[in-house]
N, C-alpha and C. Protein backbone atom coordinates (compact mmCIF):
# COMPACT_ATOMS: atom_id res chain seq x y z
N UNK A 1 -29.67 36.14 -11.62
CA UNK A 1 -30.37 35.20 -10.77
C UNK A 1 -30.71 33.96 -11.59
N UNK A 2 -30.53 32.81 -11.08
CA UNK A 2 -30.56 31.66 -11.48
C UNK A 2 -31.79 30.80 -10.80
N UNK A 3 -32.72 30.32 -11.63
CA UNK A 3 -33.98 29.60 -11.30
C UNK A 3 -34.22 28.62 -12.13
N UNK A 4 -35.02 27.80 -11.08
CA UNK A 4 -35.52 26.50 -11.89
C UNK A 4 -36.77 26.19 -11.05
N UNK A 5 -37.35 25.10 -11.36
CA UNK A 5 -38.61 24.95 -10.91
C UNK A 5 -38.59 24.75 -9.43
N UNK A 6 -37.72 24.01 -8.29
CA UNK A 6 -37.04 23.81 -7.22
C UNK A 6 -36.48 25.05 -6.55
N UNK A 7 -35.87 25.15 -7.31
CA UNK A 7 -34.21 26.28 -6.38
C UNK A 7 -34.32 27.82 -7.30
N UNK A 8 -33.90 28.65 -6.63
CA UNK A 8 -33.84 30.08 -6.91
C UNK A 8 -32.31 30.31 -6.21
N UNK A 9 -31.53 30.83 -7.31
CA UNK A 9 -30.17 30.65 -6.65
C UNK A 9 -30.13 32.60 -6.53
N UNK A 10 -29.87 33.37 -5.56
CA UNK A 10 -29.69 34.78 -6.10
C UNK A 10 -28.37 35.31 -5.52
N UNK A 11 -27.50 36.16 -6.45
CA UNK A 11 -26.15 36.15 -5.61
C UNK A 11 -25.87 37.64 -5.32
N UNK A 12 -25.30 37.77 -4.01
CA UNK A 12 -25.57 39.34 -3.52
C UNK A 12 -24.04 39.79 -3.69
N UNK A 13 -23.26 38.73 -3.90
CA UNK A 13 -21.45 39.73 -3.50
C UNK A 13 -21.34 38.46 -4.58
N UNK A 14 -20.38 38.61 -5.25
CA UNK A 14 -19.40 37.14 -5.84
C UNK A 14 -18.04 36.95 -5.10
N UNK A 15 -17.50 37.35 -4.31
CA UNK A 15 -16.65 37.58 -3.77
C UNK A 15 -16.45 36.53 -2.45
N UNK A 16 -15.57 35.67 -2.09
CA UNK A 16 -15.49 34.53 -0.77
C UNK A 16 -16.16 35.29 0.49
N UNK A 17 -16.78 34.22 0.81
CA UNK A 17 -17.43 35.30 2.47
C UNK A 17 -16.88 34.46 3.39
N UNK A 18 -15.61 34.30 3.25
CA UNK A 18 -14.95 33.52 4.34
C UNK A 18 -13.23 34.16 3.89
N UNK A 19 -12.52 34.03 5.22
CA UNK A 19 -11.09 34.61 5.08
C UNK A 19 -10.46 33.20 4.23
N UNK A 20 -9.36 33.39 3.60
CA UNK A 20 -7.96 32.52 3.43
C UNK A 20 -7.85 31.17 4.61
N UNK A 21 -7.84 30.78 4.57
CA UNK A 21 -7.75 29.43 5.49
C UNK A 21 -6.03 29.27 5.88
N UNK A 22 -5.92 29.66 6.53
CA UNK A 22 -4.49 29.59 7.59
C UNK A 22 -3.85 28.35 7.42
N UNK A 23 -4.40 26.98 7.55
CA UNK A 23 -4.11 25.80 7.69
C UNK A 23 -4.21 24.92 6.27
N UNK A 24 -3.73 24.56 5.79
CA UNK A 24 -3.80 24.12 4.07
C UNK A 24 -4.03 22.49 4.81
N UNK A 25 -4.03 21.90 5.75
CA UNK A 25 -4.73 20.42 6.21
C UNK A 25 -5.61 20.00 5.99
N UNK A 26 -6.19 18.74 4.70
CA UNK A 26 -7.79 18.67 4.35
C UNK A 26 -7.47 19.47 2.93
N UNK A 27 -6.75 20.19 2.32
CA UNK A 27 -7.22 20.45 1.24
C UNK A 27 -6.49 19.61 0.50
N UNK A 28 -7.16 18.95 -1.01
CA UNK A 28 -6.84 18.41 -1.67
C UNK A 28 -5.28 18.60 -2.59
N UNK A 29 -5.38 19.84 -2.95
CA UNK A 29 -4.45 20.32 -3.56
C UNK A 29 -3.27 20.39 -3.12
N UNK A 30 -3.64 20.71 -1.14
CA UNK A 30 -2.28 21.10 -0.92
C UNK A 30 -1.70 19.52 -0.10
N UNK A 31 -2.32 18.24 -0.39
CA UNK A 31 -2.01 17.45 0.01
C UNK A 31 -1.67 16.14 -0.82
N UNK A 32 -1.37 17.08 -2.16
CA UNK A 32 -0.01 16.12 -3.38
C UNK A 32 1.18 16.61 -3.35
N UNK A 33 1.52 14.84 -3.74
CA UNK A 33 3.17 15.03 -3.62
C UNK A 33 3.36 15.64 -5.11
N UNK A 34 4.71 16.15 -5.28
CA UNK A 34 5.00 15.96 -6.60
C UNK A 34 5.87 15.17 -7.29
N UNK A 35 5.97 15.43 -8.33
CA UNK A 35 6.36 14.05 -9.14
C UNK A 35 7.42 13.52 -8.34
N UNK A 36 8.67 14.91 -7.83
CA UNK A 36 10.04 13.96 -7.13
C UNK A 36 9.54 13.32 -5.81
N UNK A 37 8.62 13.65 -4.82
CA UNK A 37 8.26 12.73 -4.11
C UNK A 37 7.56 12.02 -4.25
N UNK A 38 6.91 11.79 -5.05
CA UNK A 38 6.11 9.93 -5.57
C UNK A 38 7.55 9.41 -6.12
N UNK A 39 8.72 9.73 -6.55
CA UNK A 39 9.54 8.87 -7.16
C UNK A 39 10.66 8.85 -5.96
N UNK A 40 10.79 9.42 -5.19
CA UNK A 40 11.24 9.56 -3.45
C UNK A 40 10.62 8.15 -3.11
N UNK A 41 9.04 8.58 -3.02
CA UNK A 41 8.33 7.60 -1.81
C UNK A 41 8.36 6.04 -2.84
N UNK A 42 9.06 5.75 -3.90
CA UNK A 42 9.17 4.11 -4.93
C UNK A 42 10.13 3.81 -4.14
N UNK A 43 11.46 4.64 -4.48
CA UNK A 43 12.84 4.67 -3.99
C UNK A 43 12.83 4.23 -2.31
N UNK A 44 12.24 4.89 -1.43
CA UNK A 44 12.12 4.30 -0.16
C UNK A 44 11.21 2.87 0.40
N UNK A 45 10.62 2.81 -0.65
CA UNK A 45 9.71 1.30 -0.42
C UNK A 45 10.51 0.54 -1.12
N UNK A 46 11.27 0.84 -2.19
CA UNK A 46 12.20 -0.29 -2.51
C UNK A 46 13.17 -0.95 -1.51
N UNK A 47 13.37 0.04 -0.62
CA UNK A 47 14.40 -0.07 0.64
C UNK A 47 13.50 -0.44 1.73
N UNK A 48 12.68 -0.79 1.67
CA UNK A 48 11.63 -0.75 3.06
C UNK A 48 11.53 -0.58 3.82
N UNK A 49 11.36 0.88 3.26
CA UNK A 49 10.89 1.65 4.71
C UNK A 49 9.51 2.23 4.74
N UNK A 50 9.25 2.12 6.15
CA UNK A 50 8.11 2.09 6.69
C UNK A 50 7.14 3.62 6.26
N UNK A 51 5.35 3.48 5.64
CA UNK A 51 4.77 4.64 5.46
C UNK A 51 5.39 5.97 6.38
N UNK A 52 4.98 5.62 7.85
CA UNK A 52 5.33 6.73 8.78
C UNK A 52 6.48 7.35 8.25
N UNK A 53 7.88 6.34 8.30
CA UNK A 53 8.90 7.11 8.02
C UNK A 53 9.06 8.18 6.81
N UNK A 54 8.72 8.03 5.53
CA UNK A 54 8.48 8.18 4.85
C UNK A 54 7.74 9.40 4.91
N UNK A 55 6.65 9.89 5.71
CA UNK A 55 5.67 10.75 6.35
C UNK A 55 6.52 11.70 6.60
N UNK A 56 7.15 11.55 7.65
CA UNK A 56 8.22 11.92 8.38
C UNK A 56 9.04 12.72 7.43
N UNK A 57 9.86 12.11 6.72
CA UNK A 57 10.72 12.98 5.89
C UNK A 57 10.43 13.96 5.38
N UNK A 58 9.17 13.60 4.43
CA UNK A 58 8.72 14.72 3.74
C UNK A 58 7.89 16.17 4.89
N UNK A 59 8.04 15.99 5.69
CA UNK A 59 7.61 16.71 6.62
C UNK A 59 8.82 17.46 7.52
N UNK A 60 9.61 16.69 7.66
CA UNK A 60 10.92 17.22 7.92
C UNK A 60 11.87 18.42 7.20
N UNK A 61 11.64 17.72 5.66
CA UNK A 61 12.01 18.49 4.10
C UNK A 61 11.43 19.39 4.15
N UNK A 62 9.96 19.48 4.22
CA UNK A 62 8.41 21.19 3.78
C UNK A 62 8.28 20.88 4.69
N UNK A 63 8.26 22.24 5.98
CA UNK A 63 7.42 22.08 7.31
C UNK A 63 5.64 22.48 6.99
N UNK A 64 5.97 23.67 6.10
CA UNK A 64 4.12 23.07 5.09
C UNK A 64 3.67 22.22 4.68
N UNK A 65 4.50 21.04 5.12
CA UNK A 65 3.59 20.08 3.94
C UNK A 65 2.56 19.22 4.71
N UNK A 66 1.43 19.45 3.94
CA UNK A 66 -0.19 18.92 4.45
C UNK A 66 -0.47 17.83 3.92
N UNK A 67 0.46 16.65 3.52
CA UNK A 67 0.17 15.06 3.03
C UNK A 67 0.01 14.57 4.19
N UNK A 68 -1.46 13.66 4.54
CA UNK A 68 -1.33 13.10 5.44
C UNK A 68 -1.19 11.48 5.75
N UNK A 69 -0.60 10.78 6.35
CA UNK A 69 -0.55 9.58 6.71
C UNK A 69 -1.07 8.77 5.64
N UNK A 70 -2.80 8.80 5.56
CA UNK A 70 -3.53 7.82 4.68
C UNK A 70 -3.31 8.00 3.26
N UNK A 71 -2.49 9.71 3.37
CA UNK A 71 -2.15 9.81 1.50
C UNK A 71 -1.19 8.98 1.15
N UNK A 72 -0.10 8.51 2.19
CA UNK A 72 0.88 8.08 1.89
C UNK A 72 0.79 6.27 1.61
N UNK A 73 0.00 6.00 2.66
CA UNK A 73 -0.70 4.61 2.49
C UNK A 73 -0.78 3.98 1.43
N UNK A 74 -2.23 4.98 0.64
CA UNK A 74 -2.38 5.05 -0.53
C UNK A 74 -1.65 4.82 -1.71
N UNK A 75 -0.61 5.52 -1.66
CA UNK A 75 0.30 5.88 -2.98
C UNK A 75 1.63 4.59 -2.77
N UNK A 76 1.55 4.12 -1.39
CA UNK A 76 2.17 2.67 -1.05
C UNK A 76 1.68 1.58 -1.97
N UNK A 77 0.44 1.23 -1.34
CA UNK A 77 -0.67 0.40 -1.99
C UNK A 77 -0.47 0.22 -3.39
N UNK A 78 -0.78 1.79 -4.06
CA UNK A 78 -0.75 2.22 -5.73
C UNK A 78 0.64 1.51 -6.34
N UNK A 79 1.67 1.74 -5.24
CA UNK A 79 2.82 1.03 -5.84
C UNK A 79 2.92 -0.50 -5.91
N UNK A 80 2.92 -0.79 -4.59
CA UNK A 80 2.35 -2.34 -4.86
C UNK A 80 1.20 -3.38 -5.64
N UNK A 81 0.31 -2.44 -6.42
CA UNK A 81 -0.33 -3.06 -6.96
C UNK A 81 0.45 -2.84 -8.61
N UNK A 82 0.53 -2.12 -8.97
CA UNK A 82 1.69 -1.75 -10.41
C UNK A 82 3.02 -3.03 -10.17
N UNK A 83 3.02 -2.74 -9.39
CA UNK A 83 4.40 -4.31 -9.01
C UNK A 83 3.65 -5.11 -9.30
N UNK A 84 2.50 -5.54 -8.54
CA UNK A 84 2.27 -7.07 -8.79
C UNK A 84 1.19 -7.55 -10.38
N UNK A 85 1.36 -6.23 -10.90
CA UNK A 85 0.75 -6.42 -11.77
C UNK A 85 -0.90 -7.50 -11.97
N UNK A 86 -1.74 -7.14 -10.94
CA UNK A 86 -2.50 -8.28 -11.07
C UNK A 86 -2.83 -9.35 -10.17
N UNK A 87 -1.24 -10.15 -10.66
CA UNK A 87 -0.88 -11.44 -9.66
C UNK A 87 -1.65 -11.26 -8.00
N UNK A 88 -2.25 -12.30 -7.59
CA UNK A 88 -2.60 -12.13 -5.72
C UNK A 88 -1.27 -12.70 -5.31
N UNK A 89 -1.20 -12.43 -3.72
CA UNK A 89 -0.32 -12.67 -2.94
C UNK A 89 0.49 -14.03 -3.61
N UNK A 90 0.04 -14.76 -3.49
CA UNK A 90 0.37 -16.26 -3.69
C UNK A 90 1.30 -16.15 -4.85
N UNK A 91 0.84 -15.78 -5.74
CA UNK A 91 0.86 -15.95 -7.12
C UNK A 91 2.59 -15.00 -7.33
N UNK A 92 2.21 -13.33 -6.35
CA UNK A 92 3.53 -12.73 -5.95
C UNK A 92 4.48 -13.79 -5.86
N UNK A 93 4.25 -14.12 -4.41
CA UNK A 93 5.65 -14.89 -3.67
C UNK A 93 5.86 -15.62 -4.96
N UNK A 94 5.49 -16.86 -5.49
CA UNK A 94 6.03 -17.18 -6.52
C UNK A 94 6.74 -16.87 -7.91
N UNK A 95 6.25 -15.71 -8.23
CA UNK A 95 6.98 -14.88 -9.31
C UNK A 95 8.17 -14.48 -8.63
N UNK A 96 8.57 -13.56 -7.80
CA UNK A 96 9.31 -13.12 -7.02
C UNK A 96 10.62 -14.27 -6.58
N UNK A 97 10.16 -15.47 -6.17
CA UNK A 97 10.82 -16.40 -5.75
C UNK A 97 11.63 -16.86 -7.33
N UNK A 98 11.01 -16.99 -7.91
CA UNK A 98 11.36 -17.45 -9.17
C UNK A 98 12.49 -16.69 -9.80
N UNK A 99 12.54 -15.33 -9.61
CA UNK A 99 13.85 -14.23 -10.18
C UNK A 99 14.75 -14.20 -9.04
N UNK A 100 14.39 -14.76 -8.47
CA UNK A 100 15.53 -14.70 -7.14
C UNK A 100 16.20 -15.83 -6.92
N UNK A 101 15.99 -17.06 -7.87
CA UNK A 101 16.46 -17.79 -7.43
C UNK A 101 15.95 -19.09 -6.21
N UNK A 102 14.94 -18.73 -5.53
CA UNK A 102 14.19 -19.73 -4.59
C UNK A 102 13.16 -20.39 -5.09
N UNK A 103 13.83 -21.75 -4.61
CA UNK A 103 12.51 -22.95 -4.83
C UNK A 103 11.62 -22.95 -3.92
N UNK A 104 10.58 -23.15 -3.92
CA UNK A 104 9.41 -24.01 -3.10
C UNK A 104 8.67 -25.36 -3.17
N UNK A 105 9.05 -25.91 -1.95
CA UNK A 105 8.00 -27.16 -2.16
C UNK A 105 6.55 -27.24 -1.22
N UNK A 106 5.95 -27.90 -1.32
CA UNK A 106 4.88 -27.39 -0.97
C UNK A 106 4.41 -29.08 -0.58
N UNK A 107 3.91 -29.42 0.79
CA UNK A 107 3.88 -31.01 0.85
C UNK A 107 2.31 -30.63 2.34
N UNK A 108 1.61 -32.16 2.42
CA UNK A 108 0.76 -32.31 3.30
C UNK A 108 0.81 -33.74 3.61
N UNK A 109 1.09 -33.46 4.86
CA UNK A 109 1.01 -34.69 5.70
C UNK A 109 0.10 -34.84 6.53
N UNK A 110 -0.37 -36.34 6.88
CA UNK A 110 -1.41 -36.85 7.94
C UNK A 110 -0.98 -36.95 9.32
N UNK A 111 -1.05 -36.17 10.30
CA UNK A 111 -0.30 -36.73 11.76
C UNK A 111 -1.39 -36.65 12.95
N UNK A 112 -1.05 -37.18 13.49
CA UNK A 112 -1.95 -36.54 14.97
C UNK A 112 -3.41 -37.58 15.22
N UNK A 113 -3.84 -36.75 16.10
CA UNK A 113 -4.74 -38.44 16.81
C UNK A 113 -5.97 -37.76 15.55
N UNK A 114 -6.16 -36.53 15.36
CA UNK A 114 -7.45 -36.42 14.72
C UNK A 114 -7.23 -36.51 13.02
N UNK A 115 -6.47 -36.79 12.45
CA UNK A 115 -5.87 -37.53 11.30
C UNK A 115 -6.33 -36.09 10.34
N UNK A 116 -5.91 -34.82 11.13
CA UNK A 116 -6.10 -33.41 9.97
C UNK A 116 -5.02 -32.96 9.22
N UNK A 117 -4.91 -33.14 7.94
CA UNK A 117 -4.12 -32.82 6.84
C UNK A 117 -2.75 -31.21 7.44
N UNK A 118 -1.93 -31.55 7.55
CA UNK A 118 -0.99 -30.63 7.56
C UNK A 118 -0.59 -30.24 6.39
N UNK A 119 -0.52 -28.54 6.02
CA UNK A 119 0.20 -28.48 5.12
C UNK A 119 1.55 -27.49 5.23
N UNK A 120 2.61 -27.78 4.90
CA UNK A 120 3.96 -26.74 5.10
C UNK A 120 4.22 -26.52 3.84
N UNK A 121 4.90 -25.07 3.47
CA UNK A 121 5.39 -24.71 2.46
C UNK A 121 6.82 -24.47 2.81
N UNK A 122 7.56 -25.53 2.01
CA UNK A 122 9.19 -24.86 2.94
C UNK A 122 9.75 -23.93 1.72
N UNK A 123 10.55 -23.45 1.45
CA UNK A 123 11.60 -22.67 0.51
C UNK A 123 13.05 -22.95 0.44
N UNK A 124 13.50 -22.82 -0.29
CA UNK A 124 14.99 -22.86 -0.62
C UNK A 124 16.21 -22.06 -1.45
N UNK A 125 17.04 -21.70 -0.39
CA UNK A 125 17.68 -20.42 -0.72
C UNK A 125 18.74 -20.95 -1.94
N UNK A 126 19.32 -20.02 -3.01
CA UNK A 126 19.91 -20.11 -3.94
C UNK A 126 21.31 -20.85 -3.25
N UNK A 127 22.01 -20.59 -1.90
CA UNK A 127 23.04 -21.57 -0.97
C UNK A 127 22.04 -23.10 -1.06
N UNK A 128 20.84 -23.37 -1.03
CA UNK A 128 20.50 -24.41 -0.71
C UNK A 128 20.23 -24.61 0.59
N UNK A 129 19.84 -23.80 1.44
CA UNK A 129 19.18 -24.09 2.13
C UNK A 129 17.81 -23.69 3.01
N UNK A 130 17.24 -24.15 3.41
CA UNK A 130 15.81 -24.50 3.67
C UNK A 130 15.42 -23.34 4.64
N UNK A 131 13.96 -23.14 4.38
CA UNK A 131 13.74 -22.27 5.37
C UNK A 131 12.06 -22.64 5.44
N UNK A 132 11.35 -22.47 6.47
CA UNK A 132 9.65 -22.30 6.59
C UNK A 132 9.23 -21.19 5.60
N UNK A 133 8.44 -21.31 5.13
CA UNK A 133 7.48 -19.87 4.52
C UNK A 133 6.31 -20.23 5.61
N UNK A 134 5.61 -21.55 5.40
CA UNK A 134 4.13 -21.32 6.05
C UNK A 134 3.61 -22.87 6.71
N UNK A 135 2.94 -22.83 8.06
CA UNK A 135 2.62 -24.05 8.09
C UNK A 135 1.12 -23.88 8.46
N UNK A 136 0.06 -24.63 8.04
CA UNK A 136 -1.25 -24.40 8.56
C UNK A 136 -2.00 -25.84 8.72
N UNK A 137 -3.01 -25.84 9.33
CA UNK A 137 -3.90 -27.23 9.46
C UNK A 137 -5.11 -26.86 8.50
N UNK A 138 -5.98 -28.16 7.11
CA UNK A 138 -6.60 -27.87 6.47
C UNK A 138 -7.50 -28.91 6.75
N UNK A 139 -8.66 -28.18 6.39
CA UNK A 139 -9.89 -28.91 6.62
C UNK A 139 -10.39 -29.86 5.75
N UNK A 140 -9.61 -29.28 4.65
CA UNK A 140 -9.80 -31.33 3.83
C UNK A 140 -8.73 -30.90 2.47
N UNK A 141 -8.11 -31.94 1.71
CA UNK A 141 -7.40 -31.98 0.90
C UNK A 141 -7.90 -31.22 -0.76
């Protein structure tokens, strides 16, 4: 028996007073991948494909298998942040653009009756030619 000034712990069986749990859903343990599917689920985000799908397979593969949805999310995320090492979005597209070959220019113009700063980001493919990334209206320069 275990006591302290609070709590009196006293134990009558040591033994589980509950059956085996039928359903392994919710338990921690039984809801990791192992190593070949974390290197599965790189391999399919390199190809981009979608969490669900991804879900899917491995569920298709182990009809036991208790990974759920938000685990997979997760271990998405985990990958994309090891990619970007750091870098925010912005900072991405530009690294990224840069090994690939695409320029960006980046320009703001004055138009319109209320004289609000436009800004467009266009891009440019290694053929040379042009494409939108982003256009927005800014509230001051």
């Amino acid at each position: 028996m275990a006591t302290n000034k609070i709590w009196q712990l006293l134990i009558h069986n040591g033994r589980h007073n509950h059956k085996v749990a039928v359903y392994n859903h919710g338990h921690a343990q039984a809801a990791r991948l192992t190593e070949e599917q974390l290197h599965q689920t790189e391999q399919f985000r390199k190809s981009h494909m979608p969490p669900r799908n991804i879900l899917r397979f491995f569920r298709e593969q182990d009809v036991g298998c208790a990974v759920s949805a938000q685990k997979i999310y997760n271990i998405v995320a985990k990958i994309k942040r090891k990619r970007m090492q750091g870098r925010n979005t912005v900072e991405e597209v530009l690294c990224l653009s840069a090994e690939r070959g695409t320029q960006f220019s980046i320009e703001t113009v004055r138009r319109g009756t209320y004289n609000i700063p436009l800004l467009e980001v266009v891009g440019m493919t290694p053929t040379r030619k042009n494409f939108t990334v982003a256009t927005t209206f800014m509230s001051n320069e």
